[in-house]
PDB file of N, CA and C in Angstrom:
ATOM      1  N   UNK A   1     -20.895  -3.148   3.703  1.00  0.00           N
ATOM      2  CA  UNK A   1     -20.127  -3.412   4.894  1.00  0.00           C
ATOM      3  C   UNK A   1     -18.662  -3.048   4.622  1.00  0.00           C
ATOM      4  N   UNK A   2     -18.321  -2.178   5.665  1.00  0.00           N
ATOM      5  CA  UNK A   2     -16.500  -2.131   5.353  1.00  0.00           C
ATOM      6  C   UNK A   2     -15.756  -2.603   6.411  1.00  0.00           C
ATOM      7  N   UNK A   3     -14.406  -1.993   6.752  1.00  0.00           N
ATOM      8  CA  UNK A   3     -13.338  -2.819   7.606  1.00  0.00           C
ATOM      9  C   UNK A   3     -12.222  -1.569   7.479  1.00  0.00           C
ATOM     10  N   UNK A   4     -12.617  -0.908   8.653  1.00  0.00           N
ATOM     11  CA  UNK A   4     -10.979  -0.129   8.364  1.00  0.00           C
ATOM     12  C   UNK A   4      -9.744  -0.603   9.141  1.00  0.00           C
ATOM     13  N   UNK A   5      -8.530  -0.290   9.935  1.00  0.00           N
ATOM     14  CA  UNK A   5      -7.701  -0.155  10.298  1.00  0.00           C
ATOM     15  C   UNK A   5      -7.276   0.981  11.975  1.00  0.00           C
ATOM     16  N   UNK A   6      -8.081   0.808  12.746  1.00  0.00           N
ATOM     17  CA  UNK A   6      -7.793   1.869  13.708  1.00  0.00           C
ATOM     18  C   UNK A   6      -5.776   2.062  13.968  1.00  0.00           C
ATOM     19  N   UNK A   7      -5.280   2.993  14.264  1.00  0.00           N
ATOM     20  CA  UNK A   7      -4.429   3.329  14.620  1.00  0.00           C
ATOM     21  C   UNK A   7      -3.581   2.151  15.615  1.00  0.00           C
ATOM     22  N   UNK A   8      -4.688   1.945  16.517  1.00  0.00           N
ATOM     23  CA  UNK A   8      -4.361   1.344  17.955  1.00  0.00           C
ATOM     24  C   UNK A   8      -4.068  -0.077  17.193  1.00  0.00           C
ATOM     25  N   UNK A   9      -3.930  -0.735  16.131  1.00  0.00           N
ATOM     26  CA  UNK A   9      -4.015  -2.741  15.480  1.00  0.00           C
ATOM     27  C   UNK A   9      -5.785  -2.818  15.461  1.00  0.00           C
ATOM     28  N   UNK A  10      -6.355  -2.246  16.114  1.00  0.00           N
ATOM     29  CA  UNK A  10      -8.086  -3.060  15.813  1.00  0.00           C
ATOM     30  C   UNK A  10      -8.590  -2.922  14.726  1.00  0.00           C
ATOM     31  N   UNK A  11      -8.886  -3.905  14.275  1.00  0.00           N
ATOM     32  CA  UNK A  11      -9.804  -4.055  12.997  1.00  0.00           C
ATOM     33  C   UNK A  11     -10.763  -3.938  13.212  1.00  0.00           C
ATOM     34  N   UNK A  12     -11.139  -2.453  12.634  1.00  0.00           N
ATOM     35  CA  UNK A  12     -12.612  -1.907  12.976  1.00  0.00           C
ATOM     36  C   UNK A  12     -13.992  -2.690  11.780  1.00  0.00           C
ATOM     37  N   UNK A  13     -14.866  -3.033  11.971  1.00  0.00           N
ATOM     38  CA  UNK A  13     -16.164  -3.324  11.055  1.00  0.00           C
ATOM     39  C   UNK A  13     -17.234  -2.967  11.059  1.00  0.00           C
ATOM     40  N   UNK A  14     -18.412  -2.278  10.129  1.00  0.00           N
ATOM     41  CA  UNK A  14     -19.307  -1.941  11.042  1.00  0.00           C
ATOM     42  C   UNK A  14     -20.190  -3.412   9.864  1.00  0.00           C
ATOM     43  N   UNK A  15     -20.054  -4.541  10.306  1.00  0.00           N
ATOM     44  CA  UNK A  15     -20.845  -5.920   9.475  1.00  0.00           C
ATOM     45  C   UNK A  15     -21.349  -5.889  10.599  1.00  0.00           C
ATOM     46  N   UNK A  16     -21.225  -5.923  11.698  1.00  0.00           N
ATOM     47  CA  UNK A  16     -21.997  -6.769  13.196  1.00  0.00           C
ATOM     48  C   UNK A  16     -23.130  -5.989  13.175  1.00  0.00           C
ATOM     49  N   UNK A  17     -24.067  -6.809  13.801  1.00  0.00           N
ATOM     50  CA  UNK A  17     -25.239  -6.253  14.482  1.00  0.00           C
ATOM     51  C   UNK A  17     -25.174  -6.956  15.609  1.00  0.00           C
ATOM     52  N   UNK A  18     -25.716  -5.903  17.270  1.00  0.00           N
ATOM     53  CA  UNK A  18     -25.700  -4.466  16.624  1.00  0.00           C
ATOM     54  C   UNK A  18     -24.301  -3.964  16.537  1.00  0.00           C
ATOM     55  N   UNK A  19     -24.019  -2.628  15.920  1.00  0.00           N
ATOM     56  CA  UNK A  19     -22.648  -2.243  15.605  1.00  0.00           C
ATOM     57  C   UNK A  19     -22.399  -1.540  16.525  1.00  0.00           C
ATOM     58  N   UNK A  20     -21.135  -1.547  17.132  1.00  0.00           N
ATOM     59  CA  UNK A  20     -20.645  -0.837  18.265  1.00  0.00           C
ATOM     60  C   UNK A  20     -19.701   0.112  17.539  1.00  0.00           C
ATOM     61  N   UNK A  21     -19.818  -0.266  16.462  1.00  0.00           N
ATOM     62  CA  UNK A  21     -18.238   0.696  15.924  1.00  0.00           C
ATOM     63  C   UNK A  21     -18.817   2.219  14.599  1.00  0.00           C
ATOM     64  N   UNK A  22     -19.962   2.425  14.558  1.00  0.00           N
ATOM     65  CA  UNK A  22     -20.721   2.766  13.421  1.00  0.00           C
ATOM     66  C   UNK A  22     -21.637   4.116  14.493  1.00  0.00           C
ATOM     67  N   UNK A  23     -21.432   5.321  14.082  1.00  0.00           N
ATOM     68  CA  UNK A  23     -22.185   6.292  14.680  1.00  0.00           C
ATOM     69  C   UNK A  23     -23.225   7.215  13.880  1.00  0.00           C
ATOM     70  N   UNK A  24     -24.325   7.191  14.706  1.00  0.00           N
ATOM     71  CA  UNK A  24     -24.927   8.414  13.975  1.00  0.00           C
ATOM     72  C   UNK A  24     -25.518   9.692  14.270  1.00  0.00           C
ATOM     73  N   UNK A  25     -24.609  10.795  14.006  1.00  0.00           N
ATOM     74  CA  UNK A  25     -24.370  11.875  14.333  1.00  0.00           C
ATOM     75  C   UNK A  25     -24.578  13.061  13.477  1.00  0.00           C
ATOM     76  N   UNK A  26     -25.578  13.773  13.956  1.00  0.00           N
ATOM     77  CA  UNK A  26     -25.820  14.625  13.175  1.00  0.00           C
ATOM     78  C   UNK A  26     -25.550  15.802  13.566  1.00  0.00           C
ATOM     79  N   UNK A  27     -25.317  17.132  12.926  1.00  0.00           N
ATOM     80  CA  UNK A  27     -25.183  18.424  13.016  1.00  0.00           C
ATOM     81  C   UNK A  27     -26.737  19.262  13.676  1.00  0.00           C
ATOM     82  N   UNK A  28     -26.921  20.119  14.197  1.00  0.00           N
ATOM     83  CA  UNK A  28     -28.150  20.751  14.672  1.00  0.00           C
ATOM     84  C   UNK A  28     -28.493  21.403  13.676  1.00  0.00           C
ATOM     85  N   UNK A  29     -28.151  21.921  12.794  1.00  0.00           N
ATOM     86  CA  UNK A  29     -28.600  22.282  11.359  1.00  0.00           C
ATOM     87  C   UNK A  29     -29.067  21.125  10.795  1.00  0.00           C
ATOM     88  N   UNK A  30     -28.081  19.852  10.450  1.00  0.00           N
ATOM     89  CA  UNK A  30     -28.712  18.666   9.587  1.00  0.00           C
ATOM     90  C   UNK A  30     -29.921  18.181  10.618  1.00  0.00           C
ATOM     91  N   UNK A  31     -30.060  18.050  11.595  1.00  0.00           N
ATOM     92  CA  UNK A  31     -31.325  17.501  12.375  1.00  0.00           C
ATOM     93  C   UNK A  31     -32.773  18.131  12.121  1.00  0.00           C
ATOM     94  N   UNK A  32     -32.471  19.897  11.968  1.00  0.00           N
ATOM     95  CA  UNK A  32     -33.379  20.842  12.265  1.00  0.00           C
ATOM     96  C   UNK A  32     -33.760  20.620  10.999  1.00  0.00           C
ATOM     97  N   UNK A  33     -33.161  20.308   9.953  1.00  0.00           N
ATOM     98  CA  UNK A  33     -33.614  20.437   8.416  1.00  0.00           C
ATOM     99  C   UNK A  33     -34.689  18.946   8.606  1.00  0.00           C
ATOM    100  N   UNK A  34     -34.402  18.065   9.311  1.00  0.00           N
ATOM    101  CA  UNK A  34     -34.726  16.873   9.022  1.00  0.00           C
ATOM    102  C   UNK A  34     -36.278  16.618   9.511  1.00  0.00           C
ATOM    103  N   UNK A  35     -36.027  17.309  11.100  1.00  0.00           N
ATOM    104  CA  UNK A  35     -37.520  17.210  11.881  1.00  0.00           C
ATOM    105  C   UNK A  35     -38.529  18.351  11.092  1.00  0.00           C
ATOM    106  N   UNK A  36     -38.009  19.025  10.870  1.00  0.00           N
ATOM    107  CA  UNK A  36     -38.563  20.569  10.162  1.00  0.00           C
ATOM    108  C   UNK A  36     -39.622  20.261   9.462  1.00  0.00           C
ATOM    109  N   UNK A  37     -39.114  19.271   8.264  1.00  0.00           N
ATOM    110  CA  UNK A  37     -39.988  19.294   7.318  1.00  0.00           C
ATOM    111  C   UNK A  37     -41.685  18.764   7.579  1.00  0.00           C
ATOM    112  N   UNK A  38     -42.546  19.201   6.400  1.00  0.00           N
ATOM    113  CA  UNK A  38     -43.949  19.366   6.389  1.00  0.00           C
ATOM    114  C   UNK A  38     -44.351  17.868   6.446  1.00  0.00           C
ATOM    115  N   UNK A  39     -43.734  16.919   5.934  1.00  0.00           N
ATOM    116  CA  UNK A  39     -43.857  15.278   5.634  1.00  0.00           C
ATOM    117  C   UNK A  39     -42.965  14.631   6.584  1.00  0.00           C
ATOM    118  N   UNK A  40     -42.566  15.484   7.175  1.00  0.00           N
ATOM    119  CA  UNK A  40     -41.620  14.298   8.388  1.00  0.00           C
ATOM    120  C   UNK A  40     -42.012  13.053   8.759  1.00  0.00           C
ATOM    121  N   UNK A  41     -41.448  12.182   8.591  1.00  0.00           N
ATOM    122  CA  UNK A  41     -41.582   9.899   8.975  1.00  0.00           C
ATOM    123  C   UNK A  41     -40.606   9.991   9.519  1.00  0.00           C
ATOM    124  N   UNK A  42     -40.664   9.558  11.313  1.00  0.00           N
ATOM    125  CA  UNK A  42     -39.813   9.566  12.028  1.00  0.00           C
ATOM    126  C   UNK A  42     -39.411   8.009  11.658  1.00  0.00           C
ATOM    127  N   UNK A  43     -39.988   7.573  10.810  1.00  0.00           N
ATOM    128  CA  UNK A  43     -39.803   5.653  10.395  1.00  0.00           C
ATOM    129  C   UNK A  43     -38.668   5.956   9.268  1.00  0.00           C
ATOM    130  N   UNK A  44     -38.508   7.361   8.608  1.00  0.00           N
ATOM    131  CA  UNK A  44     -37.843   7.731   7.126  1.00  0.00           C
ATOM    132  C   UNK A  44     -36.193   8.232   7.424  1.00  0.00           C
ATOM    133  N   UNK A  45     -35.959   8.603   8.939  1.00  0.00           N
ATOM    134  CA  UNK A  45     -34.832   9.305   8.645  1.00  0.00           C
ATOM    135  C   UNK A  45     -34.115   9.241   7.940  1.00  0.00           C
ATOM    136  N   UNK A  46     -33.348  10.328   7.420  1.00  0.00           N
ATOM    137  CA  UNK A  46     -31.959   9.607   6.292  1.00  0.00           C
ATOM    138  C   UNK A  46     -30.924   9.651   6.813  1.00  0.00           C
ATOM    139  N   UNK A  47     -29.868   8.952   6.524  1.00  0.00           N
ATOM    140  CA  UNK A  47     -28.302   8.550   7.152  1.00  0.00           C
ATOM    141  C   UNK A  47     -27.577  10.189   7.220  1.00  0.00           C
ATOM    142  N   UNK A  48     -26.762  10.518   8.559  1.00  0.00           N
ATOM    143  CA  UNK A  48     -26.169  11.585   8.600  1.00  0.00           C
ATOM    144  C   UNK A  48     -25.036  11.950   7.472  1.00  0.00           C
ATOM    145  N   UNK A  49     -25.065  13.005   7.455  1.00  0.00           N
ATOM    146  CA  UNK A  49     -24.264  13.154   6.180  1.00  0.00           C
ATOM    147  C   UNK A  49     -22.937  12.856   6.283  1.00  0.00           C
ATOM    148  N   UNK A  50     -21.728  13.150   7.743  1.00  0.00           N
ATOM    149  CA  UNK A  50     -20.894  12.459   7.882  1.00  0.00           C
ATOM    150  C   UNK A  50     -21.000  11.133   8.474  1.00  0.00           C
ATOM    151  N   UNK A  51     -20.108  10.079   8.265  1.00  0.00           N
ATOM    152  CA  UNK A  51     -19.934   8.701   8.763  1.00  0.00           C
ATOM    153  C   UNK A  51     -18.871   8.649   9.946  1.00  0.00           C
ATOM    154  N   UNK A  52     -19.407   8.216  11.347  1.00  0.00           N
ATOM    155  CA  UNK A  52     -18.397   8.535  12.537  1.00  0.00           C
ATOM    156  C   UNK A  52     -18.125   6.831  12.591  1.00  0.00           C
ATOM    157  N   UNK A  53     -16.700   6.706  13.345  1.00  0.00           N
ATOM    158  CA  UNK A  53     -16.856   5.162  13.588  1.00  0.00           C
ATOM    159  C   UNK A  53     -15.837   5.652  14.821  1.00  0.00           C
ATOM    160  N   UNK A  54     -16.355   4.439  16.070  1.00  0.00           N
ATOM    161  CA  UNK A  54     -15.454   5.196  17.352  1.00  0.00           C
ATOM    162  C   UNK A  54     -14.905   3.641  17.496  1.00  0.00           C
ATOM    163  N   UNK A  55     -13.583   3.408  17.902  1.00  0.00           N
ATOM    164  CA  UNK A  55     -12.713   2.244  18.273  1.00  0.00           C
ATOM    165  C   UNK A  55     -13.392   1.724  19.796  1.00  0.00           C
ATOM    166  N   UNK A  56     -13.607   0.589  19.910  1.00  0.00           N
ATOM    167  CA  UNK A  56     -14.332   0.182  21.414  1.00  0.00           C
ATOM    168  C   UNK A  56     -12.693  -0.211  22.044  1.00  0.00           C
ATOM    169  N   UNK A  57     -11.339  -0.332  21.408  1.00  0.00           N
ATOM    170  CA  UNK A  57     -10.296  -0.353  21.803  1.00  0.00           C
ATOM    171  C   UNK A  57      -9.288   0.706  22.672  1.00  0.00           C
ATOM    172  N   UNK A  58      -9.379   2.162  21.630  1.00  0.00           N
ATOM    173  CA  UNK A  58      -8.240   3.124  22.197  1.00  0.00           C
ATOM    174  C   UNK A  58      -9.388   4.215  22.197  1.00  0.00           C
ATOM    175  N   UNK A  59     -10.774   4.255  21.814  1.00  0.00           N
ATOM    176  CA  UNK A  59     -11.616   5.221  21.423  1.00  0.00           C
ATOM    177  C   UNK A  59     -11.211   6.235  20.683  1.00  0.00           C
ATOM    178  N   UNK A  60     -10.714   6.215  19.676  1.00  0.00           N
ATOM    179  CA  UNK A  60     -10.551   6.960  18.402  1.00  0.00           C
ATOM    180  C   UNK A  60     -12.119   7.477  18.190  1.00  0.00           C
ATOM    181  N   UNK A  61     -11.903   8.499  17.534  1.00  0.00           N
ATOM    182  CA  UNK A  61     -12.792   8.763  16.635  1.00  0.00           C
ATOM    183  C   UNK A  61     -12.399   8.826  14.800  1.00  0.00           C
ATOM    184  N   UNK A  62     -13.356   8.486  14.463  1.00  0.00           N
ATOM    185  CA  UNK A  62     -12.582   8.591  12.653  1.00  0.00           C
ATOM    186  C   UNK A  62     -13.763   9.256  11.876  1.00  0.00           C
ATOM    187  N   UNK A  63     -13.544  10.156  11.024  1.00  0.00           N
ATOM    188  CA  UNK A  63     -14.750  10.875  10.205  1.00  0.00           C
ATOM    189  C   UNK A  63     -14.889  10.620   8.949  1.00  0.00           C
ATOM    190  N   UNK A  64     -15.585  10.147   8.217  1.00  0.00           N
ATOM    191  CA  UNK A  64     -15.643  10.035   6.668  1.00  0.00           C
ATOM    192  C   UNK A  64     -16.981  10.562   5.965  1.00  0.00           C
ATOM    193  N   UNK A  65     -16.067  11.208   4.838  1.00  0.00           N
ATOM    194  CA  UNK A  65     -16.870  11.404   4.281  1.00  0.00           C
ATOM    195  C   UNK A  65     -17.040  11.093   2.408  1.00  0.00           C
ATOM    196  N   UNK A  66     -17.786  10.747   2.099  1.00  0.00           N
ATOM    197  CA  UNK A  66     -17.783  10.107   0.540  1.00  0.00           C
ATOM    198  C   UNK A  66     -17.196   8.822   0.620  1.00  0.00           C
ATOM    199  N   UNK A  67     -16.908   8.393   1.543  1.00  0.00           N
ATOM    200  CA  UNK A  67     -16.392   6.960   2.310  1.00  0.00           C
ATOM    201  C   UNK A  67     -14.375   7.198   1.942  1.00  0.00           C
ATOM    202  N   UNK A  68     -14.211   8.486   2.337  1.00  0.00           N
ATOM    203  CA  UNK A  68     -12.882   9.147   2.238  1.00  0.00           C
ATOM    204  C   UNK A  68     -12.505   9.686   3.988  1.00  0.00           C
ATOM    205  N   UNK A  69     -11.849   9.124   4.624  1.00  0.00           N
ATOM    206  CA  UNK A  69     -11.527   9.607   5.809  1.00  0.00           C
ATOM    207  C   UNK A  69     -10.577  10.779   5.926  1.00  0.00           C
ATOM    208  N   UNK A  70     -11.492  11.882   6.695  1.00  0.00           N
ATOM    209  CA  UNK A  70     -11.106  13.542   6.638  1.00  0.00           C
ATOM    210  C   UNK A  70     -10.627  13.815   8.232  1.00  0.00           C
ATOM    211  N   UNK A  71     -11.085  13.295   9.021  1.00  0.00           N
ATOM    212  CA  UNK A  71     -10.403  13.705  10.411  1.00  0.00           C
ATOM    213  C   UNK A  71     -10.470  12.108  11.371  1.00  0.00           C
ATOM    214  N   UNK A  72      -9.583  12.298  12.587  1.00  0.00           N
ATOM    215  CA  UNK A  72      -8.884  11.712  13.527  1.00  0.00           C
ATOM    216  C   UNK A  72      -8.881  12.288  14.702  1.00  0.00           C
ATOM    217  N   UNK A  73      -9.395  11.718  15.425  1.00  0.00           N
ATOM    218  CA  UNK A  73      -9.657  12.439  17.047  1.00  0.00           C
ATOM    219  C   UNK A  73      -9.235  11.005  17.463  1.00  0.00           C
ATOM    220  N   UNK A  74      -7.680  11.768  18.367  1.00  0.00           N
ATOM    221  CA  UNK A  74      -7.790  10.421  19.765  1.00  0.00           C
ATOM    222  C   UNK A  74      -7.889  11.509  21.455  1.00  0.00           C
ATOM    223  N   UNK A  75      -8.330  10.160  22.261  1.00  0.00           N
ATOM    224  CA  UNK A  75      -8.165  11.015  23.614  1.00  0.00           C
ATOM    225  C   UNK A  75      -6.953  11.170  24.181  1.00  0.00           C
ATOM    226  N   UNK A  76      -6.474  12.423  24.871  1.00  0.00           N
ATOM    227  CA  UNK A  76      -5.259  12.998  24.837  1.00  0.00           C
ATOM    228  C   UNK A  76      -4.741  12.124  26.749  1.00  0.00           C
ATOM    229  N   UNK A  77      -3.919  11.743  27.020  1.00  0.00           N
ATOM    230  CA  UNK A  77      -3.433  11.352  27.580  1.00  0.00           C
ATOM    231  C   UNK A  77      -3.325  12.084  29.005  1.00  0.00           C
ATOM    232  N   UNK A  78      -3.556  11.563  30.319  1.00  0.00           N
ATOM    233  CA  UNK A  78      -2.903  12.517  31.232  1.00  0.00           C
ATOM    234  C   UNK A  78      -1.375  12.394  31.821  1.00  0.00           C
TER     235      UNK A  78
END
């Protein structure tokens, strides 16, 4: 379980169930590799290779990877 820091003051967590703050998102390459295979267990999936977490506050997006945060998406203002 972790706890980051969104931009906006929210203390993001993904401890809750269920988690509102915890995404799982995969690439169409990482999916296609996944359903593809000869032994596919739709009971087996494995965790996407990046970690998304979206703010239910300012809706950030945050990307990690190796549990190292690499990008920052906010929504742009009108």
């Amino acid at each position: 379980m972790a706890k980051f820091g969104c931009k906006c003051g929210k203390i993001l967590s993904n401890s809750a169930v269920p988690n509102e703050i915890e995404l799982n998102v995969y690439t169409d390459v990482e999916w296609d590799a996944i359903i593809n295979k000869e032994n596919f267990d739709p009971l087996n999936i494995p965790l996407p290779k990046q970690e998304v977490w979206r703010c239910p506050n300012c809706e950030r997006l945050y990307f990690f990877k190796d549990n190292e945060l690499v990008k920052t998406y906010a929504l742009e203002k009108d």
